[in-house]
N, C-alpha and C. Protein backbone atom coordinates (compact mmCIF):
# COMPACT_ATOMS: atom_id res chain seq x y z
N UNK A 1 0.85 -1.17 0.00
CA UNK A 1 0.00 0.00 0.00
C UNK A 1 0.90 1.23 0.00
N UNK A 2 0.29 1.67 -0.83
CA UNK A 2 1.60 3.73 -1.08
C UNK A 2 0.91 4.60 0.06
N UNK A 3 1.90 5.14 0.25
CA UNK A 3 1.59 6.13 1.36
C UNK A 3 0.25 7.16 1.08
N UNK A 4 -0.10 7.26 0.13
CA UNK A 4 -1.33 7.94 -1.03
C UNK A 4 -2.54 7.42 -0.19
N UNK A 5 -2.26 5.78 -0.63
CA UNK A 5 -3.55 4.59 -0.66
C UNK A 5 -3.76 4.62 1.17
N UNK A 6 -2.79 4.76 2.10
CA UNK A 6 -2.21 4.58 3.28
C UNK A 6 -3.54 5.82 4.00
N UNK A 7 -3.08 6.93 3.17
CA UNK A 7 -3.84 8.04 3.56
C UNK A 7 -5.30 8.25 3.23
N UNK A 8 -5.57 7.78 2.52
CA UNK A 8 -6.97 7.16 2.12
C UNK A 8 -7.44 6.67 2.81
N UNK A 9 -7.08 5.51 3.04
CA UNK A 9 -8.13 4.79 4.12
C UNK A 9 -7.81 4.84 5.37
N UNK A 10 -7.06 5.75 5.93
CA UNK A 10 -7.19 6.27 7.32
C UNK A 10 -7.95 7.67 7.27
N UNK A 11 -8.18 8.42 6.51
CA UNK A 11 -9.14 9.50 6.13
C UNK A 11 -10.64 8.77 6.16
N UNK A 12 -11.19 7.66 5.31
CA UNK A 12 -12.08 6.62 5.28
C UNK A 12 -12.33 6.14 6.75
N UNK A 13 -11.88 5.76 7.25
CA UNK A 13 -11.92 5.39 8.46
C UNK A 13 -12.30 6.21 9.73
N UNK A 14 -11.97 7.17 9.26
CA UNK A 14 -12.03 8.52 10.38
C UNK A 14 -13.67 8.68 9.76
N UNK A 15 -14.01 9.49 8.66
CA UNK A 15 -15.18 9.20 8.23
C UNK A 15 -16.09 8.92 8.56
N UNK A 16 -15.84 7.03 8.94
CA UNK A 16 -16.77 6.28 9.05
C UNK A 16 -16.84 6.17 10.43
N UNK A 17 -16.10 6.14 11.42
CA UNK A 17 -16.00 6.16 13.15
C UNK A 17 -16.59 7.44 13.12
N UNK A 18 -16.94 8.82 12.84
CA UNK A 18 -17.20 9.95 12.88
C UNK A 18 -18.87 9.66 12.49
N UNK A 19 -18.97 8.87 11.44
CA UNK A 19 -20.20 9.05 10.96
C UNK A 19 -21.35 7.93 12.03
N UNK A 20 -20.79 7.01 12.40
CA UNK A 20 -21.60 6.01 13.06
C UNK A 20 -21.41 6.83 14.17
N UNK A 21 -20.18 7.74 15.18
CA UNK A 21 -20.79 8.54 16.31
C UNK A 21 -22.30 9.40 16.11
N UNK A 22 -22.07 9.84 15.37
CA UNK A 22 -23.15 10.81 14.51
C UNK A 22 -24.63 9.74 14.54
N UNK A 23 -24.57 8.97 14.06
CA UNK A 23 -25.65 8.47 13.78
C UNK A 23 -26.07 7.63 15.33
N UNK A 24 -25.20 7.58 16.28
CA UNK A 24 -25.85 7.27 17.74
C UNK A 24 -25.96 8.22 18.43
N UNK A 25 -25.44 9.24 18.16
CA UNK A 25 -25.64 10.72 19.20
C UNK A 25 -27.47 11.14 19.12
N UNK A 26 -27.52 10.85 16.86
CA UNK A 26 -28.77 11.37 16.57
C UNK A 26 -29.85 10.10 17.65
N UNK A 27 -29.59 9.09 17.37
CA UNK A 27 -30.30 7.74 18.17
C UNK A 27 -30.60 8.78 19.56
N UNK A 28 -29.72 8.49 20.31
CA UNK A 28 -29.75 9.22 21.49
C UNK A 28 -30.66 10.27 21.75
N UNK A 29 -30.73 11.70 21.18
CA UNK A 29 -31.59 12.97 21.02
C UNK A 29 -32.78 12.26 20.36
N UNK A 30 -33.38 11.46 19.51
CA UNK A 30 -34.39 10.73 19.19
C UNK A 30 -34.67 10.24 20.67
N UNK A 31 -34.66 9.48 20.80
CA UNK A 31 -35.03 8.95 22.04
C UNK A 31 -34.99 9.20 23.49
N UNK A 32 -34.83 10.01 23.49
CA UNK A 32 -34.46 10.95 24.92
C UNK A 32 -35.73 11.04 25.86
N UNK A 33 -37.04 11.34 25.15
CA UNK A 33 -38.13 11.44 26.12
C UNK A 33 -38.42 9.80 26.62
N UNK A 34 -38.34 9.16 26.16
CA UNK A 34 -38.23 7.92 26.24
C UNK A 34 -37.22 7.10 27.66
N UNK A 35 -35.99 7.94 27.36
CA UNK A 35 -34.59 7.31 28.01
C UNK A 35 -34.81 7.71 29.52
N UNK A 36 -35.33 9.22 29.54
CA UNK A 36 -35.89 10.07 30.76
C UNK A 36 -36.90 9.06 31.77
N UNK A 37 -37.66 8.17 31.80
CA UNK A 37 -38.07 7.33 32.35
C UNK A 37 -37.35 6.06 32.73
N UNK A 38 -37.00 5.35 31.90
CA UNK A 38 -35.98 4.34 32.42
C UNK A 38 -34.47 4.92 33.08
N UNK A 39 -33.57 5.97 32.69
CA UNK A 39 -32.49 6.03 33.06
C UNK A 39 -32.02 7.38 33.66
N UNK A 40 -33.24 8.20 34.37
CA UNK A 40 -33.44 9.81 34.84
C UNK A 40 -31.76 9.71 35.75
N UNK A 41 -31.32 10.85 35.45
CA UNK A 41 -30.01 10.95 36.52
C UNK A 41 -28.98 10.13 36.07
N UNK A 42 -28.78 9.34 34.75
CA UNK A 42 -27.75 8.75 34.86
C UNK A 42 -27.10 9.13 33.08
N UNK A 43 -25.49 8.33 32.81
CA UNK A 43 -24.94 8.49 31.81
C UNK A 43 -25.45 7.36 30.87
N UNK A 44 -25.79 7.58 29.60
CA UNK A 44 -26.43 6.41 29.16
C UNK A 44 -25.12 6.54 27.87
N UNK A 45 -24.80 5.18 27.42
CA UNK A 45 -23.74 4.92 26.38
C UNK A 45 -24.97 4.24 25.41
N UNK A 46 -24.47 4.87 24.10
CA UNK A 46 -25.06 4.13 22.77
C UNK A 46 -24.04 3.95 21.76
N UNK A 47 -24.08 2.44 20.99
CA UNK A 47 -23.54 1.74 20.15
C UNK A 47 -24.41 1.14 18.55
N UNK A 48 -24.03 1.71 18.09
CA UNK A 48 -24.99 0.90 16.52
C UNK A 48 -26.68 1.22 17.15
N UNK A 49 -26.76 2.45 17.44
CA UNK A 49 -28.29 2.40 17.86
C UNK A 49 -28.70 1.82 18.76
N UNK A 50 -28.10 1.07 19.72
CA UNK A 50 -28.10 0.32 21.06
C UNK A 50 -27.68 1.05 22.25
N UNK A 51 -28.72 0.82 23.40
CA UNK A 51 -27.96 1.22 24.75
C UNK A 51 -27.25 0.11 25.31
N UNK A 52 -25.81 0.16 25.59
CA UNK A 52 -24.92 -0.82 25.16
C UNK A 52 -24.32 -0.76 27.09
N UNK A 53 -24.49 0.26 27.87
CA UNK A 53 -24.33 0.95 29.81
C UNK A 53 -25.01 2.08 29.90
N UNK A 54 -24.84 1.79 31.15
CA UNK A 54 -25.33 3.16 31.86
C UNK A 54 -25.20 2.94 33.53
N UNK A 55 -25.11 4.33 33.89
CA UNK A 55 -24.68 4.42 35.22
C UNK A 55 -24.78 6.21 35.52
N UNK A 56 -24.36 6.01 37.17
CA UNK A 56 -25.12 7.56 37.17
C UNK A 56 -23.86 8.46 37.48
N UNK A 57 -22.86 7.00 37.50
CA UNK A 57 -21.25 7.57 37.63
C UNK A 57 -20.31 7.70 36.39
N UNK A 58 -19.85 8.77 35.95
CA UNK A 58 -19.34 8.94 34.76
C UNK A 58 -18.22 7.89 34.48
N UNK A 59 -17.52 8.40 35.21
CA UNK A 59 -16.15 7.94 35.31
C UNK A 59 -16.08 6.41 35.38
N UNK A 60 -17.32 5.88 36.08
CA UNK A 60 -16.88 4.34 35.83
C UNK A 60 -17.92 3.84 34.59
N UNK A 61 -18.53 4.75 34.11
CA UNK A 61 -19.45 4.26 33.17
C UNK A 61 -18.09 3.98 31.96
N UNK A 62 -17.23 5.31 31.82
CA UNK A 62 -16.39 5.63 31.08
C UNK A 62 -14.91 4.45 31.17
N UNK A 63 -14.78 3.62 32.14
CA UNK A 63 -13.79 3.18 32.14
C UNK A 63 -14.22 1.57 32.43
N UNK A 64 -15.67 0.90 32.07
CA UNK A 64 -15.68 -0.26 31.36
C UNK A 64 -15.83 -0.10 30.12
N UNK A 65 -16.98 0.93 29.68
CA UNK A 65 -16.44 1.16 27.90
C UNK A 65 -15.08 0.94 27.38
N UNK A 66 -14.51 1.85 27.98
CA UNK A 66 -12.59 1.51 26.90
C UNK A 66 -12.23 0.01 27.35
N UNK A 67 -13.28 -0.94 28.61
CA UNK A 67 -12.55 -1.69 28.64
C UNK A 67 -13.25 -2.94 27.96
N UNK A 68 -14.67 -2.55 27.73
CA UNK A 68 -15.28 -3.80 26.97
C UNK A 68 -15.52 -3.67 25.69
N UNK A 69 -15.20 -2.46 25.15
CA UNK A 69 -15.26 -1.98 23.59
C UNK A 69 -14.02 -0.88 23.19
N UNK A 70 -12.94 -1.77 22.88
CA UNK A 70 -11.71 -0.81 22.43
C UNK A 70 -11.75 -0.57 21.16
N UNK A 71 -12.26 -0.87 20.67
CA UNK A 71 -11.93 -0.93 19.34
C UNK A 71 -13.45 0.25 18.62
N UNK A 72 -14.20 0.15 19.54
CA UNK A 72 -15.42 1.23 18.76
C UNK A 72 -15.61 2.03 19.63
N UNK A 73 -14.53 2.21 20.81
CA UNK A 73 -15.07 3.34 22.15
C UNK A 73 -15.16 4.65 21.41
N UNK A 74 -14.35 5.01 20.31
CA UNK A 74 -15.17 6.39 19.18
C UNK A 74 -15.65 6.33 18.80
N UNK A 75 -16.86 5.69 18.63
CA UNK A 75 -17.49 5.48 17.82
C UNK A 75 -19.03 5.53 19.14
N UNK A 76 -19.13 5.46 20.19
CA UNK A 76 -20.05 5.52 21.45
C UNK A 76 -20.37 6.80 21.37
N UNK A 77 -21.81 7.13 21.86
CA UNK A 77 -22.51 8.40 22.32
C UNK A 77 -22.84 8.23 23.26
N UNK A 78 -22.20 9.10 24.32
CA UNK A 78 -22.64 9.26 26.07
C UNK A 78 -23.88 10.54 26.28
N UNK A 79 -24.37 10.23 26.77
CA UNK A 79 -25.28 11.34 27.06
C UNK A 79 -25.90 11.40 28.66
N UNK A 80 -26.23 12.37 29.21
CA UNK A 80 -26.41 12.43 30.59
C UNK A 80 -27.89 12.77 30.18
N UNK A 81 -28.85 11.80 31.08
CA UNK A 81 -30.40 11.82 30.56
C UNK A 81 -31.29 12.35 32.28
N UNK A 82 -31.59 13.50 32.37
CA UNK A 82 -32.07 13.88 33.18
C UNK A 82 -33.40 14.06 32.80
N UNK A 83 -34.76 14.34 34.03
CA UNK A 83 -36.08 15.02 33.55
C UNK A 83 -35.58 16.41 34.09
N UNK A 84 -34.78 17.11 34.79
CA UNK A 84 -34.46 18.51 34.92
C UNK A 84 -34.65 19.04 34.13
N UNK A 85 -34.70 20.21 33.61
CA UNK A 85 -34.13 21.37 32.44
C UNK A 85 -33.02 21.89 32.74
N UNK A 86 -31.96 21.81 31.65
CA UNK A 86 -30.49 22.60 32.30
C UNK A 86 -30.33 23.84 31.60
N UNK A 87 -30.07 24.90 32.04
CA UNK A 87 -30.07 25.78 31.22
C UNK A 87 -28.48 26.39 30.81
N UNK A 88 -28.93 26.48 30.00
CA UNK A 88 -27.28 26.90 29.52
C UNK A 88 -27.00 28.25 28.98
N UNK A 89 -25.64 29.24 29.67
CA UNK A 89 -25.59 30.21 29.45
C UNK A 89 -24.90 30.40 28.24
N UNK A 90 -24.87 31.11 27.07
CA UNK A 90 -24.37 31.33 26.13
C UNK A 90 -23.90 32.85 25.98
C-alpha cells in the first residue's frame, strides 16, 4: 500500500467512526423522552443504535467502555439523561 492509498483509508476510516458517532448521538436525542423514564439521573452509552451501559457515575461508566469496547469506544454516544431542564448560558 503507497503512502497515497495509506492516507486514504485512514481518512475513510475517520469518516466512518465519525459518521456512526453521529448516527448514535442522533439515536440518542431521538429517544431521549423515552430514556428520561428508564435512566433519569444517569450516563447512558449508545452503540450501533443500542444502549450498550449506563450508570449515574461517569467515570466508571467511562472506564468499562474503553474496557469492553476498544476498538469502537469512538465510535459511542454518552449522554447524561435527566427530567431537569439545564439551562445553559451562552
Amino acid at each position: 500500500m503507497s503512502c497515497s492509498e495509506s492516507g486514504d483509508y485512514k481518512m475513510e476510516h475517520a469518516v466512518a467512526v465519525l459518521s456512526s458517532y453521529e448516527e448514535n448521538a442522533k439515536w440518542l436525542s431521538k429517544h431521549h423522552e423515552k430514556l428520561k423514564k428508564k435512566f433519569n439521573n444517569e450516563w447512558v452509552a449508545v452503540l450501533d443504535k443500542a444502549i450498550i451501559d449506563h450508570d449515574p457515575n461517569l467515570n466508571k461508566l467511562v472506564k468499562r467502555l474503553r474496557e469492553k469496547h476498544p476498538r469502537a469506544y469512538s465510535q459511542i454516544a454518552v449522554e447524561y439523561i435527566t427530567t431537569k431542564e439545564i439551562e445553559l448560558i451562552l
